[in-house]
C-alpha atoms as a PDB file:
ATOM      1  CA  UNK A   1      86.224  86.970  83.346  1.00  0.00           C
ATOM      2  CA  UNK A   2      88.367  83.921  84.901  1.00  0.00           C
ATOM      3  CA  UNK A   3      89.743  84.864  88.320  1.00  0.00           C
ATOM      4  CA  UNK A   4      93.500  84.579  88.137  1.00  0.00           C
ATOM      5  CA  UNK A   5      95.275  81.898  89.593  1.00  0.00           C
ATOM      6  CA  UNK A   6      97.207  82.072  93.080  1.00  0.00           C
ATOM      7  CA  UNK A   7     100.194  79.939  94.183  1.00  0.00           C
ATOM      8  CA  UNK A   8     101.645  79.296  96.972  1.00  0.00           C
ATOM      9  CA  UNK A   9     104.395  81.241  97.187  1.00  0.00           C
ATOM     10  CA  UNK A  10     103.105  83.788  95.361  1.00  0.00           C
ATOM     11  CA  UNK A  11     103.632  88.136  96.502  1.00  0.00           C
ATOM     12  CA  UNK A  12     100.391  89.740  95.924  1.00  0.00           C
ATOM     13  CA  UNK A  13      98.965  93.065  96.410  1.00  0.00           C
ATOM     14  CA  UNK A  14      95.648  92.848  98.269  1.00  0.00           C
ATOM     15  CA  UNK A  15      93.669  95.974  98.355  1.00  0.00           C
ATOM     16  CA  UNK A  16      90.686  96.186 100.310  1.00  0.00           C
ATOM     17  CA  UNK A  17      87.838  99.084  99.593  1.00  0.00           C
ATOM     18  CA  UNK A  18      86.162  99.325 102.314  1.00  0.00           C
ATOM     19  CA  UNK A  19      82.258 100.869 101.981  1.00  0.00           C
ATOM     20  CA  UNK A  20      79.413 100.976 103.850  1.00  0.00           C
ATOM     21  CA  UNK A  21      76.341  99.133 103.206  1.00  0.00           C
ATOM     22  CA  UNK A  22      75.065 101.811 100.783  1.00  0.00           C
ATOM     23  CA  UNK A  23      77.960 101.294  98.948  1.00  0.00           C
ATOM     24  CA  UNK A  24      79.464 104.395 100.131  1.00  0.00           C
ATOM     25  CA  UNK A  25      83.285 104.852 100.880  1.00  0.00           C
ATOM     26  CA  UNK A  26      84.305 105.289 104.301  1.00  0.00           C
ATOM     27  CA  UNK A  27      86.917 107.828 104.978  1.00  0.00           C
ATOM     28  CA  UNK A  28      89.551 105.985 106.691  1.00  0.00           C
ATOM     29  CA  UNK A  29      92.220 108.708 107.957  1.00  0.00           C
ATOM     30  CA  UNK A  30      90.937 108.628 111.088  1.00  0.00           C
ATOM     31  CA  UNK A  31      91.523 104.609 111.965  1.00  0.00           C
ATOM     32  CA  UNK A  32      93.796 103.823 114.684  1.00  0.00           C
ATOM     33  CA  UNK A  33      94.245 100.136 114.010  1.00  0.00           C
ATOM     34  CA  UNK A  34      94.011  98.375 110.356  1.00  0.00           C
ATOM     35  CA  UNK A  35      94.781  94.630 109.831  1.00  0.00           C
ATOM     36  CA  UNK A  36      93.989  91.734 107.843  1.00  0.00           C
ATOM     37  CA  UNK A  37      93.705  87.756 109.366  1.00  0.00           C
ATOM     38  CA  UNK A  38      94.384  84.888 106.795  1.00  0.00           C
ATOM     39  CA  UNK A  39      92.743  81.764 107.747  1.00  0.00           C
ATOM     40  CA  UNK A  40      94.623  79.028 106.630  1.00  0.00           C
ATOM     41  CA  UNK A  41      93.548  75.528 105.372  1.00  0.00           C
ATOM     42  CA  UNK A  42      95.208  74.075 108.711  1.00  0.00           C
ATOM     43  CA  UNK A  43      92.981  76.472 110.882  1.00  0.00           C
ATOM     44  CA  UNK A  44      96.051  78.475 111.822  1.00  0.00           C
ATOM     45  CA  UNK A  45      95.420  82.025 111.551  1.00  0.00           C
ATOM     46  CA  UNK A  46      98.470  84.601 110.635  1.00  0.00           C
ATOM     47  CA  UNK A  47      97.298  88.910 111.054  1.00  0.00           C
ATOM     48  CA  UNK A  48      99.558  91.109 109.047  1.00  0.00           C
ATOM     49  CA  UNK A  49      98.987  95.283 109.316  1.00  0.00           C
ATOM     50  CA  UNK A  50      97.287  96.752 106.611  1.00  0.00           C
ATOM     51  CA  UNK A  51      98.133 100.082 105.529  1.00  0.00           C
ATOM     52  CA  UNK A  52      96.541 103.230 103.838  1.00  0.00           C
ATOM     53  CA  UNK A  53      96.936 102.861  99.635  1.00  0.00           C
ATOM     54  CA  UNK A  54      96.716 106.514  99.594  1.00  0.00           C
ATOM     55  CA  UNK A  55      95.871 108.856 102.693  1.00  0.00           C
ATOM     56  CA  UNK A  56      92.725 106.819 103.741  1.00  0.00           C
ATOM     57  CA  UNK A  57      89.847 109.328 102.186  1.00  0.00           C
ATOM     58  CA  UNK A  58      89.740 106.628  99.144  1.00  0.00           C
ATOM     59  CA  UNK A  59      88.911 104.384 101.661  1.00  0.00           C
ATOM     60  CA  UNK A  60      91.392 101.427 100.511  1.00  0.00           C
ATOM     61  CA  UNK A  61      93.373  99.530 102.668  1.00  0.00           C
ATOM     62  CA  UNK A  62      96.976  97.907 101.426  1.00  0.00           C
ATOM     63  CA  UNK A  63      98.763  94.573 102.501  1.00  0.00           C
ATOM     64  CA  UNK A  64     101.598  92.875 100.147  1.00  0.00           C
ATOM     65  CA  UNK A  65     102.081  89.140 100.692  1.00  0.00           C
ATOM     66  CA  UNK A  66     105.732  88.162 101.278  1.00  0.00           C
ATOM     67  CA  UNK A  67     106.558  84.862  99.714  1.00  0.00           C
ATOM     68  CA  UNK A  68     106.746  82.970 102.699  1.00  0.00           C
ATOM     69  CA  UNK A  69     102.726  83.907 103.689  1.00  0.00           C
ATOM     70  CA  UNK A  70     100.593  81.748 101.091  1.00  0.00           C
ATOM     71  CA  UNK A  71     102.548  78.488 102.023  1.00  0.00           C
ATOM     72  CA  UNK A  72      99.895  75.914 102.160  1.00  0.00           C
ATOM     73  CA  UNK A  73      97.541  75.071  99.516  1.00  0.00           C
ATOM     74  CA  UNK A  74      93.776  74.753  99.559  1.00  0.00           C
ATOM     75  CA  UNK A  75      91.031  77.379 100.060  1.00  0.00           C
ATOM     76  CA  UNK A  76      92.173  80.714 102.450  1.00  0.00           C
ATOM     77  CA  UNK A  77      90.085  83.087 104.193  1.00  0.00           C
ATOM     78  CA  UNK A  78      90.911  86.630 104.709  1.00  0.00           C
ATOM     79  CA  UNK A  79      89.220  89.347 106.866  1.00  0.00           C
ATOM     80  CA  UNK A  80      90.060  93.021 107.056  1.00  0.00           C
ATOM     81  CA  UNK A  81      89.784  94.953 110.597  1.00  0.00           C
ATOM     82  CA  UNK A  82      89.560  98.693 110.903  1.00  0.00           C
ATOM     83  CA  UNK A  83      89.085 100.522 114.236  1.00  0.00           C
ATOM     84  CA  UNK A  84      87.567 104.048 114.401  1.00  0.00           C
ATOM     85  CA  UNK A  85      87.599 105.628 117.939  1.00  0.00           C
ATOM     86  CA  UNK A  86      86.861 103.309 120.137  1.00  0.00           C
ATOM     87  CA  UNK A  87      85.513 100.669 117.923  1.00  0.00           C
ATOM     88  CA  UNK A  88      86.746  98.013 115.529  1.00  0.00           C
ATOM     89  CA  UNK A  89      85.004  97.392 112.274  1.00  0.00           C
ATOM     90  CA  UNK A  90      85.249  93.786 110.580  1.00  0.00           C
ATOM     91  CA  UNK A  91      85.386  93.706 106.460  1.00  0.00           C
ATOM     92  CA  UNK A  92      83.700  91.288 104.227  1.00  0.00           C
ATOM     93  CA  UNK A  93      85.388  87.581 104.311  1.00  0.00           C
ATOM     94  CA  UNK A  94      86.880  87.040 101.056  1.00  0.00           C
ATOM     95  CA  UNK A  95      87.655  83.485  99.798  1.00  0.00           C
ATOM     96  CA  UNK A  96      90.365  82.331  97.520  1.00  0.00           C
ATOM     97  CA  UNK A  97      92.312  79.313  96.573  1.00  0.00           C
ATOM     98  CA  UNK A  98      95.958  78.830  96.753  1.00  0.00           C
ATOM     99  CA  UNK A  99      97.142  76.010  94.368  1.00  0.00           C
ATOM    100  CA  UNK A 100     100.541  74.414  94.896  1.00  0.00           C
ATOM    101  CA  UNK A 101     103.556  75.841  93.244  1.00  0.00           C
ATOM    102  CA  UNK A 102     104.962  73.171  90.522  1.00  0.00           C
END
């Protein structure tokens, strides 16, 4: 299956699932602090909260890009952060391209 294409510009809805490394979800509704960093190709970095797609026992985590957030093209980083108690949790790194609008 082709992945489908991102431009800049573009409002997505990321969702992360967050599991442990069984591959067991982790029951979020407890998390004090949720956010997501964005790497960008210029090495700035922009954090945006991430919210609870459901009550947090699905163990999915919500952010929805505005159209002003994927505004440079080239290849993006993002990382999730939870924090349970009194300790934060990174998330995967995902990887994606953002091709230029036009």
């Amino acid at each position: 299956m082709q992945e489908p294409s991102v431009y800049t510009g573009h409002v997505l809805s990321l969702v992360f699932a967050i599991r442990d490394q069984s591959k067991k979800i982790i029951d979020l509704q407890t998390a004090t602090s949720m956010r997501v960093d964005f790497h960008r190709v210029n090495g700035a970095r922009k954090t945006a909260t991430l919210v609870f797609s459901t009550d947090g026992t699905d163990g999915k985590l919500t952010y929805t890009t505005s159209a002003t957030d994927l505004d440079i093209p080239g290849v993006w980083k993002a990382q999730a952060f939870y924090t349970i108690g009194s300790i934060e949790y990174p998330v995967d790194v995902v990887t994606f391209n953002v091709l230029p609008r036009g």
